[in-house]
N, C-alpha and C. Protein backbone atom coordinates (compact mmCIF):
# COMPACT_ATOMS: atom_id res chain seq x y z
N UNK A 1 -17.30 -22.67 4.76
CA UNK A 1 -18.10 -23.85 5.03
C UNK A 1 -19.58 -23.60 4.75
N UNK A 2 -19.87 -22.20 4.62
CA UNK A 2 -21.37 -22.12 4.44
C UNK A 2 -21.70 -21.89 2.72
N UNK A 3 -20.79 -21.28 2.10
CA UNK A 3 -21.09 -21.07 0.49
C UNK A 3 -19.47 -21.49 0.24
N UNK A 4 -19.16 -23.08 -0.04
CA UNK A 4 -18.17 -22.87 -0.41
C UNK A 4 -17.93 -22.39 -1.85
N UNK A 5 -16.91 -22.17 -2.45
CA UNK A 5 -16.51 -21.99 -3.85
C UNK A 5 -15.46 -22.82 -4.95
N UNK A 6 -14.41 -23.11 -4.04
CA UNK A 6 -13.38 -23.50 -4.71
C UNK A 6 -13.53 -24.09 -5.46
N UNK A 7 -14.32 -25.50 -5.26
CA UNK A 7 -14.66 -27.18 -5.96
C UNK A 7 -15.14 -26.52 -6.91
N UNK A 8 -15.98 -25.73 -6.93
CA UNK A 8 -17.17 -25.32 -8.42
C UNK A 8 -16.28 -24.93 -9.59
N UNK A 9 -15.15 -24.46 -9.71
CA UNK A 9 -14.26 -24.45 -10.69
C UNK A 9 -13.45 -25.31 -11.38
N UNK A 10 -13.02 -26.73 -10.64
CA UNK A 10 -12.46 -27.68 -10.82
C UNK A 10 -13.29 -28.56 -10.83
N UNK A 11 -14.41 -29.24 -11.56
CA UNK A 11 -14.86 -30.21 -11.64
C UNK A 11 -14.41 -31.53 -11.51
N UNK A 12 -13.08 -31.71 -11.31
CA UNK A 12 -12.72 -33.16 -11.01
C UNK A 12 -12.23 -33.32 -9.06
N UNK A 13 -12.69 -31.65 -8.67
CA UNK A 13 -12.25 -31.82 -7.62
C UNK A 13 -13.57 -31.75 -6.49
N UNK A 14 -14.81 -31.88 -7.28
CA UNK A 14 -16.18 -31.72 -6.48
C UNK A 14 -16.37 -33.49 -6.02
N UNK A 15 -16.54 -32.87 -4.55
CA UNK A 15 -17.16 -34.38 -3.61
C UNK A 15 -15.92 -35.14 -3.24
N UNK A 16 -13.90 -34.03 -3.19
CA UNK A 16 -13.43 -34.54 -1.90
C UNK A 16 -14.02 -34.13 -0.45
N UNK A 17 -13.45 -35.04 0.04
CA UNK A 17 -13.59 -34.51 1.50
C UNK A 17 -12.55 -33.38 2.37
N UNK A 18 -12.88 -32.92 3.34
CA UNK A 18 -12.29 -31.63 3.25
C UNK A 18 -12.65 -31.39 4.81
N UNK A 19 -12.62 -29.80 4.65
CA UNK A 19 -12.52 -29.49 7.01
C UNK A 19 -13.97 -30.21 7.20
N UNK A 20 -15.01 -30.00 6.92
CA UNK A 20 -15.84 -30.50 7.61
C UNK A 20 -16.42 -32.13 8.33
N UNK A 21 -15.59 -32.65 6.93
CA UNK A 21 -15.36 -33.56 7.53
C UNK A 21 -14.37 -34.36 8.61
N UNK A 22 -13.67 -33.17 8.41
CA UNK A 22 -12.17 -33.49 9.54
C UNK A 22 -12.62 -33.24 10.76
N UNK A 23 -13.82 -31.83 10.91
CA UNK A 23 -14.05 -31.40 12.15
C UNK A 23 -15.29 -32.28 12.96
N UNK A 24 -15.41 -33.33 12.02
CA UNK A 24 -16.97 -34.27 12.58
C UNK A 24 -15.77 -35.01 12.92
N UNK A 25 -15.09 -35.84 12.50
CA UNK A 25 -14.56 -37.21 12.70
C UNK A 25 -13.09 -36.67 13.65
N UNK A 26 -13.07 -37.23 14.59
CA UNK A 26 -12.07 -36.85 15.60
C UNK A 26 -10.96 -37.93 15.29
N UNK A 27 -11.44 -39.28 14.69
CA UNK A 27 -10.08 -40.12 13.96
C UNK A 27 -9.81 -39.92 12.61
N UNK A 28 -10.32 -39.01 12.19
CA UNK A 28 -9.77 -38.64 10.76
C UNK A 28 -8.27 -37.85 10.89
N UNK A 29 -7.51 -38.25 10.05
CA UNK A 29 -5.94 -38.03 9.68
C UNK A 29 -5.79 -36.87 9.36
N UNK A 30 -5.03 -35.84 9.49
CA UNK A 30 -5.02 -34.56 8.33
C UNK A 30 -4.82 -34.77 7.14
N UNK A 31 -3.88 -35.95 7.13
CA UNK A 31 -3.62 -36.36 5.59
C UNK A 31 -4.50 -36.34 4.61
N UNK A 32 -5.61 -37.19 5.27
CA UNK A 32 -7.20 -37.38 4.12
C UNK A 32 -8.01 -36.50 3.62
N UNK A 33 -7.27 -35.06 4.53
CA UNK A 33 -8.41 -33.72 3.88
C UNK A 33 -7.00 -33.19 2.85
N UNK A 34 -5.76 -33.34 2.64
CA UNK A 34 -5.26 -32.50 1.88
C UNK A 34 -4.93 -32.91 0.86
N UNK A 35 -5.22 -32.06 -0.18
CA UNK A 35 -5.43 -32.20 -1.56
C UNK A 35 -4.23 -31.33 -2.47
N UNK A 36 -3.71 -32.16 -3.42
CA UNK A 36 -2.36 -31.42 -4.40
C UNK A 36 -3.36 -30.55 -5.25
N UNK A 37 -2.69 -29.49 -5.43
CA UNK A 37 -3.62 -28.43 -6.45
C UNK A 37 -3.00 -28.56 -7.89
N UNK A 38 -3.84 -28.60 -9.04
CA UNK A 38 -3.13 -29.46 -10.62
C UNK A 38 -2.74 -28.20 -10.47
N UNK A 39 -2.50 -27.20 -10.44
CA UNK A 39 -1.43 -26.34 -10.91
C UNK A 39 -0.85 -25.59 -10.39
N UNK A 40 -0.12 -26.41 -9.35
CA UNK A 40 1.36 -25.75 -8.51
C UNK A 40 1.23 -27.13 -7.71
N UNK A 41 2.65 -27.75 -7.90
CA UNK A 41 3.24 -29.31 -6.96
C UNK A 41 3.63 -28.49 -5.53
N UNK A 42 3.18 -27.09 -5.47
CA UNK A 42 3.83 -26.72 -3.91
C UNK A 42 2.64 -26.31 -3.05
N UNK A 43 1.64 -26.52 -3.97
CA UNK A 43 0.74 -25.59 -2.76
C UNK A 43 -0.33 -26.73 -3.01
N UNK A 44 -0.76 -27.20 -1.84
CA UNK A 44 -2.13 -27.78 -1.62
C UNK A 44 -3.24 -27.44 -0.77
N UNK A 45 -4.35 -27.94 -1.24
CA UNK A 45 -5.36 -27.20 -0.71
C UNK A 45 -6.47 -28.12 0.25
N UNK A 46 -7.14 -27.37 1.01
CA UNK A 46 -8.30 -28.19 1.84
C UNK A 46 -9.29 -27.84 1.50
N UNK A 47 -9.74 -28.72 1.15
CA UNK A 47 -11.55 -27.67 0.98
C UNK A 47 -12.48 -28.20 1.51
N UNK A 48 -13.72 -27.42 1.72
CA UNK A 48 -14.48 -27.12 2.48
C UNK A 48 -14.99 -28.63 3.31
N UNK A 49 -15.56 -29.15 2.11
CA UNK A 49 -16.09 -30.52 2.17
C UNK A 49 -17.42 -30.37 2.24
N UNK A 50 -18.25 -31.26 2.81
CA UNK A 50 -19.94 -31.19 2.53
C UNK A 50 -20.36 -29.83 3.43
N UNK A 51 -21.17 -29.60 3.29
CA UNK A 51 -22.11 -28.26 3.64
C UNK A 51 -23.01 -28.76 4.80
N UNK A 52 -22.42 -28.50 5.96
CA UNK A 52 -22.79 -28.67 6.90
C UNK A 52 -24.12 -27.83 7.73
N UNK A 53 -24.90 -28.01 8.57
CA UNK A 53 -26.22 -27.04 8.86
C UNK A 53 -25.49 -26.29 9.92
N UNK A 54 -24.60 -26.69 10.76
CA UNK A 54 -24.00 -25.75 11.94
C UNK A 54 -22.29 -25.53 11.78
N UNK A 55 -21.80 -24.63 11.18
CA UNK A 55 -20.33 -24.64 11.15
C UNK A 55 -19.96 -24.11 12.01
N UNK A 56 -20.83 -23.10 12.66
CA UNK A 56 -20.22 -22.57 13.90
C UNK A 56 -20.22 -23.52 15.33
N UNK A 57 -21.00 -24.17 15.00
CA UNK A 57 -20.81 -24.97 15.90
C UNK A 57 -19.52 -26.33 16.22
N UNK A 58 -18.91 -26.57 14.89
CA UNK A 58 -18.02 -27.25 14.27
C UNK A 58 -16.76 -26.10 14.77
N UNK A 59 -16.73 -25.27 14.10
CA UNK A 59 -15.57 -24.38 14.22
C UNK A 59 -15.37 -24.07 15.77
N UNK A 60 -16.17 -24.44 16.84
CA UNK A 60 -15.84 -24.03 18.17
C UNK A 60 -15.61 -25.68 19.04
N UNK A 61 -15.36 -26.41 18.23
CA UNK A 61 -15.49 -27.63 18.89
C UNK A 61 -14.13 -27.70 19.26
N UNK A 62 -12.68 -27.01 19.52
CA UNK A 62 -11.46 -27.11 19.10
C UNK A 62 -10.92 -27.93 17.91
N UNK A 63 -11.33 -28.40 17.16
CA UNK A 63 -10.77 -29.28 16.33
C UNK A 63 -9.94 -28.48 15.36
N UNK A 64 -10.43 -27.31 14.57
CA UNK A 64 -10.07 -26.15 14.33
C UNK A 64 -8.91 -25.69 14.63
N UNK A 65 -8.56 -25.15 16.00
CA UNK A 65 -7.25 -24.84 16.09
C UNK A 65 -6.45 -26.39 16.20
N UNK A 66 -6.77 -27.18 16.00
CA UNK A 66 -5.84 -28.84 16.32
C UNK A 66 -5.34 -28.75 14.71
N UNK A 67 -6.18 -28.53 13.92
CA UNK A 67 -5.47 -28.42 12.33
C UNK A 67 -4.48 -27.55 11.78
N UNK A 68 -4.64 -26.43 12.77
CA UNK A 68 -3.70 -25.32 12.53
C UNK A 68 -2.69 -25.84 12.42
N UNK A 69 -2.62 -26.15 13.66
CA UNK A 69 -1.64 -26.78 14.70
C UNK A 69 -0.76 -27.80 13.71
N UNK A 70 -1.61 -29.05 13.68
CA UNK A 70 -0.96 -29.48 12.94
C UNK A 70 0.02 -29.47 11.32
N UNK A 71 -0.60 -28.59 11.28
CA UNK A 71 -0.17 -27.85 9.74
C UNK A 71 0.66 -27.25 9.49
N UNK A 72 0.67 -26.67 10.98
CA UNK A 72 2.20 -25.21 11.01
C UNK A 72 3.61 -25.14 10.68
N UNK A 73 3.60 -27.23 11.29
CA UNK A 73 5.31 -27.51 10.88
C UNK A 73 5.24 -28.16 9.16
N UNK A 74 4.40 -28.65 8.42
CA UNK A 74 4.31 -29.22 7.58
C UNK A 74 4.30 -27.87 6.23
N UNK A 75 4.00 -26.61 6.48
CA UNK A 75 4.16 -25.68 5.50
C UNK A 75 4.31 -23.94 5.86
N UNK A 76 5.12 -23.47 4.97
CA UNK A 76 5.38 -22.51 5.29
C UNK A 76 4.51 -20.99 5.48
N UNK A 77 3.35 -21.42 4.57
CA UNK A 77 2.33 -20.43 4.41
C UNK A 77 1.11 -21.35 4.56
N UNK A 78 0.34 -20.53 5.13
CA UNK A 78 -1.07 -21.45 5.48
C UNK A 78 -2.42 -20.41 5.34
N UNK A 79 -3.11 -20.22 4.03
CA UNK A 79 -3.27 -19.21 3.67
C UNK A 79 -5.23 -19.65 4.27
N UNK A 80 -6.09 -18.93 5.44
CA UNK A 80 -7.32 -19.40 5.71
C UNK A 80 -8.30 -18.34 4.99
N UNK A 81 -8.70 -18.99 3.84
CA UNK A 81 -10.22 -18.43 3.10
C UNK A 81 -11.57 -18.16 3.85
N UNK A 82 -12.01 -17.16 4.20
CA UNK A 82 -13.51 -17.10 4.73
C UNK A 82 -14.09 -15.80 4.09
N UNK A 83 -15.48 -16.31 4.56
CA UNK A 83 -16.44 -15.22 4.26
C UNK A 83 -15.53 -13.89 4.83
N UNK A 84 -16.26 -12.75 4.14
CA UNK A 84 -15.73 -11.77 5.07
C UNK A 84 -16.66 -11.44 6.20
N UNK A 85 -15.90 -11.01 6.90
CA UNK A 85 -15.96 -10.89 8.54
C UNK A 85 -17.39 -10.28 8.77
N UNK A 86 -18.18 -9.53 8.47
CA UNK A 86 -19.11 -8.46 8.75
C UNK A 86 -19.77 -9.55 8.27
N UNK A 87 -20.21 -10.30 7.97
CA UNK A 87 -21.59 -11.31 7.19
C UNK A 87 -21.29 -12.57 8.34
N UNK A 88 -20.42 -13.63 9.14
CA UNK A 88 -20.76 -14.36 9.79
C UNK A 88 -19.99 -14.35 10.61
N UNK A 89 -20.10 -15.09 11.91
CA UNK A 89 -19.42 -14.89 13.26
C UNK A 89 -18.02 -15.76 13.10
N UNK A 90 -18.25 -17.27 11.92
CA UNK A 90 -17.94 -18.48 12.00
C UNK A 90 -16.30 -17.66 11.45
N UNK A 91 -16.52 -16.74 10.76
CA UNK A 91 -15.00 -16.13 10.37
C UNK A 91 -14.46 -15.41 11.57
N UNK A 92 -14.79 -14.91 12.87
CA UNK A 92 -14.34 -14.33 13.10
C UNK A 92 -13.53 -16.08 14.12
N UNK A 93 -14.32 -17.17 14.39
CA UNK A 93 -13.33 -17.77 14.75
C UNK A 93 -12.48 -18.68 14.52
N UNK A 94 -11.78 -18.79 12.78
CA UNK A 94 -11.13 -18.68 12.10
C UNK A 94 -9.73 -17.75 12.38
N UNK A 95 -10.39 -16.08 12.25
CA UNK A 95 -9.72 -15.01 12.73
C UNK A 95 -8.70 -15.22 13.84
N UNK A 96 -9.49 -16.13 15.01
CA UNK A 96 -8.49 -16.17 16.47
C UNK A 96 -6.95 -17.09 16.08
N UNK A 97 -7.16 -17.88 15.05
CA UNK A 97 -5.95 -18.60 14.92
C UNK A 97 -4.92 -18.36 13.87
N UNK A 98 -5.35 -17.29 12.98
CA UNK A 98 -4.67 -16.50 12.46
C UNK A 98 -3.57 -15.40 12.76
N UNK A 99 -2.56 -15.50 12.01
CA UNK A 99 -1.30 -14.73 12.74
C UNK A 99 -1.80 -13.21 12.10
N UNK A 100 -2.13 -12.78 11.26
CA UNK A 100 -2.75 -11.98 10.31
C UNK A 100 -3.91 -11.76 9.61
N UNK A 101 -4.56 -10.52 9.31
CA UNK A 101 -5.53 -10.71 9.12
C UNK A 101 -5.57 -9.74 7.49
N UNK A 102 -6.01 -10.34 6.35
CA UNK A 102 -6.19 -9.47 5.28
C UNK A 102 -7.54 -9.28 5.06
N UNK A 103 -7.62 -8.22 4.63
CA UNK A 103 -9.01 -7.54 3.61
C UNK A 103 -8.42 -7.83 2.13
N UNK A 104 -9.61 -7.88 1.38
CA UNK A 104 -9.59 -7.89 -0.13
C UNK A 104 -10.59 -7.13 -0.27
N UNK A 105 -9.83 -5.81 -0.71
CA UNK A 105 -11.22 -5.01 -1.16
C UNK A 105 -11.18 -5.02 -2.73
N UNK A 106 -12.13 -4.60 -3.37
CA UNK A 106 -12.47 -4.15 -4.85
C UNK A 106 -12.53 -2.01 -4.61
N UNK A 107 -11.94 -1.73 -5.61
CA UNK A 107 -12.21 -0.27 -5.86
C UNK A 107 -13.21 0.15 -6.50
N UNK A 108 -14.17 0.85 -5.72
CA UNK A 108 -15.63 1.25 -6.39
C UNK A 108 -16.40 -0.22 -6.39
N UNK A 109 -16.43 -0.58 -5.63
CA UNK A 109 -17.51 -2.02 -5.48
C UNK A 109 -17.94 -2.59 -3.88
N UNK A 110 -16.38 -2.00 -3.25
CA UNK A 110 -16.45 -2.50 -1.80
C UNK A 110 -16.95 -1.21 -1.29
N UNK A 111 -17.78 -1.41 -0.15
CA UNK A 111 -18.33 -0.50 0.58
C UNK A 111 -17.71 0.35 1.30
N UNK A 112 -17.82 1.84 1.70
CA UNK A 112 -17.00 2.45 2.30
C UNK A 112 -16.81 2.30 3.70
N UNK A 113 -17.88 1.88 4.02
CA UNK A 113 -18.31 0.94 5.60
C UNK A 113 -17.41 0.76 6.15
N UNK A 114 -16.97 -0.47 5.22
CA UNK A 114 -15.81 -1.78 5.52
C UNK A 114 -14.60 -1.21 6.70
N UNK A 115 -14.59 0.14 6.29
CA UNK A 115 -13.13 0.53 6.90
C UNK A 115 -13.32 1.12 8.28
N UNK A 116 -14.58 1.60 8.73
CA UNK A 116 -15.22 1.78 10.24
C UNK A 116 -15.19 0.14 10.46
N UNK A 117 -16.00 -0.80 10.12
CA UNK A 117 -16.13 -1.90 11.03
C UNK A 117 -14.97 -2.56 11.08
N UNK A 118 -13.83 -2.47 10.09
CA UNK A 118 -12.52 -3.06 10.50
C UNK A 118 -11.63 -2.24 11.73
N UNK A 119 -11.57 -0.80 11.71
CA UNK A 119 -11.56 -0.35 12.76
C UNK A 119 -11.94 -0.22 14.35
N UNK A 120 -13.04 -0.56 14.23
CA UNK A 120 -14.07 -1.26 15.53
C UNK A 120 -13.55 -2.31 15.73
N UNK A 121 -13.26 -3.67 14.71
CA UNK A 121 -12.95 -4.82 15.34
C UNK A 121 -11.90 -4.62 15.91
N UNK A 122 -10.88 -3.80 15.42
CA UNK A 122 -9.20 -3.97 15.80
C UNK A 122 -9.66 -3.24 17.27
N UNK A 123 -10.14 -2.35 17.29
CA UNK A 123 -10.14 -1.69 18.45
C UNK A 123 -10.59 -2.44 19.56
N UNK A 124 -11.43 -3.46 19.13
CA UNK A 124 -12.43 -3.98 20.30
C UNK A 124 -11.43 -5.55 20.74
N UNK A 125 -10.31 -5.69 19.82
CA UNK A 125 -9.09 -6.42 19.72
C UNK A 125 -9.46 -7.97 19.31
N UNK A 126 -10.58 -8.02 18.53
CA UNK A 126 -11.58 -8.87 18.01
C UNK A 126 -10.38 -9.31 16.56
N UNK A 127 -9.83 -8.87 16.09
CA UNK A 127 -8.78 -8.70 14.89
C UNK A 127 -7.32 -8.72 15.10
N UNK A 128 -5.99 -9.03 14.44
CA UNK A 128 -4.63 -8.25 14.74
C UNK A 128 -4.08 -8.40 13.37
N UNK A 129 -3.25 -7.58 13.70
CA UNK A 129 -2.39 -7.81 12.75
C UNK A 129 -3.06 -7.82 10.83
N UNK A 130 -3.45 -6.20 10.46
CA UNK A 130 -5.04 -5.87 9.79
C UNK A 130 -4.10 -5.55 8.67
N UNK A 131 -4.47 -5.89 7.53
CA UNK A 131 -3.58 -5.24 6.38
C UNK A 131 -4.92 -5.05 5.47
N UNK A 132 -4.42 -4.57 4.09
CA UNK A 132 -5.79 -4.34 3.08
C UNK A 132 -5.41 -4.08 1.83
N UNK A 133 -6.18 -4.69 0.85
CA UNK A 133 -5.19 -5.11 -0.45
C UNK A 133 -6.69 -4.15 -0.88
N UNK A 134 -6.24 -3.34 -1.97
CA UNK A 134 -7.13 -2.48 -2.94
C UNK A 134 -6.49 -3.03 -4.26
N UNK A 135 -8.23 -3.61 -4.76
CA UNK A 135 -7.43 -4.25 -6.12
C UNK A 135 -8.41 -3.39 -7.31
N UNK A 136 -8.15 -3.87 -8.57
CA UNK A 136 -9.15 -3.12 -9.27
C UNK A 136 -9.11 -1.37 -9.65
N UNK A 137 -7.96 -1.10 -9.27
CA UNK A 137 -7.83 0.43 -9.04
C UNK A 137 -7.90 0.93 -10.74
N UNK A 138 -8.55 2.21 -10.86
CA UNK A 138 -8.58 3.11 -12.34
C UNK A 138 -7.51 3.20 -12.44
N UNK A 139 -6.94 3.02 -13.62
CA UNK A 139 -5.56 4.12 -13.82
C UNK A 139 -5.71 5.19 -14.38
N UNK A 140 -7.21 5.46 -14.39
CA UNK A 140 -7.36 7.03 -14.62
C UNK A 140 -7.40 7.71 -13.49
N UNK A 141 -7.84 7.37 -12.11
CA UNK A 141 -7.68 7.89 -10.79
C UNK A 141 -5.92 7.97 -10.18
N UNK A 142 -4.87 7.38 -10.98
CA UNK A 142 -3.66 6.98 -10.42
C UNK A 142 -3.49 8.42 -10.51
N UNK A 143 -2.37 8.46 -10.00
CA UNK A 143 -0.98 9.70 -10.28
C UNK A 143 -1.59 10.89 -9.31
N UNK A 144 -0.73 11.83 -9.47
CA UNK A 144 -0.69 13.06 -8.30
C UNK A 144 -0.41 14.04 -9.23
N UNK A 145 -0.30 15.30 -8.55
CA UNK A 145 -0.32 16.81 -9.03
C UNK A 145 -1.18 17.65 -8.69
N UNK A 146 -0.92 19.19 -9.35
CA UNK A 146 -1.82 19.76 -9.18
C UNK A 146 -2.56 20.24 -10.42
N UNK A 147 -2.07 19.81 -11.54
CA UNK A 147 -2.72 20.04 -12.71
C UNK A 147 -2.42 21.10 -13.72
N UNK A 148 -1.20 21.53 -12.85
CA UNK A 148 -0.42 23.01 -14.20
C UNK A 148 0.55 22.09 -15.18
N UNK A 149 1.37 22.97 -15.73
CA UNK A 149 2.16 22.43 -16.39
C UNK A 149 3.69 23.22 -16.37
N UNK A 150 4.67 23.15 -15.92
CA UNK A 150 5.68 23.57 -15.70
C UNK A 150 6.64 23.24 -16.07
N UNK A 151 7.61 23.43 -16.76
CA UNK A 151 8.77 22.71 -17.23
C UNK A 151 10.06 23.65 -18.14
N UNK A 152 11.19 22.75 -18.20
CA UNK A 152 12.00 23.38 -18.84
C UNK A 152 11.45 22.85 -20.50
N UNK A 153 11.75 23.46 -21.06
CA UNK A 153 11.53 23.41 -22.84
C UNK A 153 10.14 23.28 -22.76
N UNK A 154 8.91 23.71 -22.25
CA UNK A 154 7.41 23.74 -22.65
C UNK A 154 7.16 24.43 -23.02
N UNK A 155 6.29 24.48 -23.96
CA UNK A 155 5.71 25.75 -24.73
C UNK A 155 4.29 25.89 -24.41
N UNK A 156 3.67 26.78 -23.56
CA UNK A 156 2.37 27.10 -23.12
C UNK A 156 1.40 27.07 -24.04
N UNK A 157 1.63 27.39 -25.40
CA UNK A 157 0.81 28.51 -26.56
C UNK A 157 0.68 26.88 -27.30
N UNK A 158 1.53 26.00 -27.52
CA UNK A 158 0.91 24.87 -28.29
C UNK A 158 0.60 23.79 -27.13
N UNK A 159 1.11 23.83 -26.58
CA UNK A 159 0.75 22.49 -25.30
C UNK A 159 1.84 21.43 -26.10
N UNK A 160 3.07 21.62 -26.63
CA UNK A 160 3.82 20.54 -27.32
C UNK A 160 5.24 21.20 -26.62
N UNK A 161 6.19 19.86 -26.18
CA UNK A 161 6.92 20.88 -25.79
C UNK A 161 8.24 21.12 -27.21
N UNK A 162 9.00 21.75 -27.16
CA UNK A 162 9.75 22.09 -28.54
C UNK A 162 10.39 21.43 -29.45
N UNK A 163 10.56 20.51 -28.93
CA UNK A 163 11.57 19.25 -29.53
C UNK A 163 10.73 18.24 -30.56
N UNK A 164 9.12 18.46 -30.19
CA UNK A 164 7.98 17.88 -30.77
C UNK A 164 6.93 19.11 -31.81
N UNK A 165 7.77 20.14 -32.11
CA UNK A 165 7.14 21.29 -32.84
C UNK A 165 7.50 20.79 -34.14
């Protein structure tokens, strides 16, 4: 709600209405914030809606968990986008109505931090249910060993093993 993103990619989808406006208007429908996504008839989306000056203040009004709520029997996955957690509070109460909680890290981009303050939160029971997706990985960093070379049919003296002499 504070930097949204989604709309900025879909230009035909900038200036629906979306949570924020669901969370001002207490007779607004759920229906009117959900939106078919052009590419998948199974998954639809909510977005943000206008850019509000207080979301945290919005996000604690209960209205928030009333959408969950309502949503829970209508689909099977209910996937909630936020900032990440260490930059605003407004995610962590998001977080409370969540059955799960993912990280998206980047390899060599995300901070090594990340993994003390996700630890702290779980501990402080601020979090549950913590998983963590590492994306971006080298595949020059992949694989294991210790770096000899051992084998049946190798030949030490060419580094080829015999079948390739």
């Amino acid at each position: 709600m504070r930097n949204p993103q989604l709309q900025r990619y879909n230009e035909s989808r900038r200036g629906l209405i979306g949570l924020s406006e669901f969370m001002y208007d207490d007779q607004m429908d759920v229906s009117e914030i959900i939106h078919p996504t052009s590419f998948n008839p199974y998954c639809d989306v909510i977005y943000s809606g206008a850019i509000t000056p207080n979301p945290t203040e919005l996000l604690s009004n209960g209205r928030y968990e009333e959408l969950v709520e309502l949503l829970k029997p209508m689909y099977d996955y209910i996937l909630l986008d936020t900032a990440p957690l260490m930059l605003v509070t407004d995610s962590f109460l998001i977080a409370d109505v969540a059955d799960i909680t993912v990280y998206v890290t980047r390899s060599g981009y995300t901070e090594k931090e990340l993994v003390g303050f996700i630890n702290k939160q779980i501990k402080d029971k601020k979090i549950k249910n913590v998983g963590l997706v590492l994306n971006d990985v080298s595949k020059m960093n992949s694989g294991y060993g210790y770096g000899y070379k051992y084998g049946y049919g190798y030949n030490a003296e060419t580094n080829k093993p015999w079948w390739k002499k």
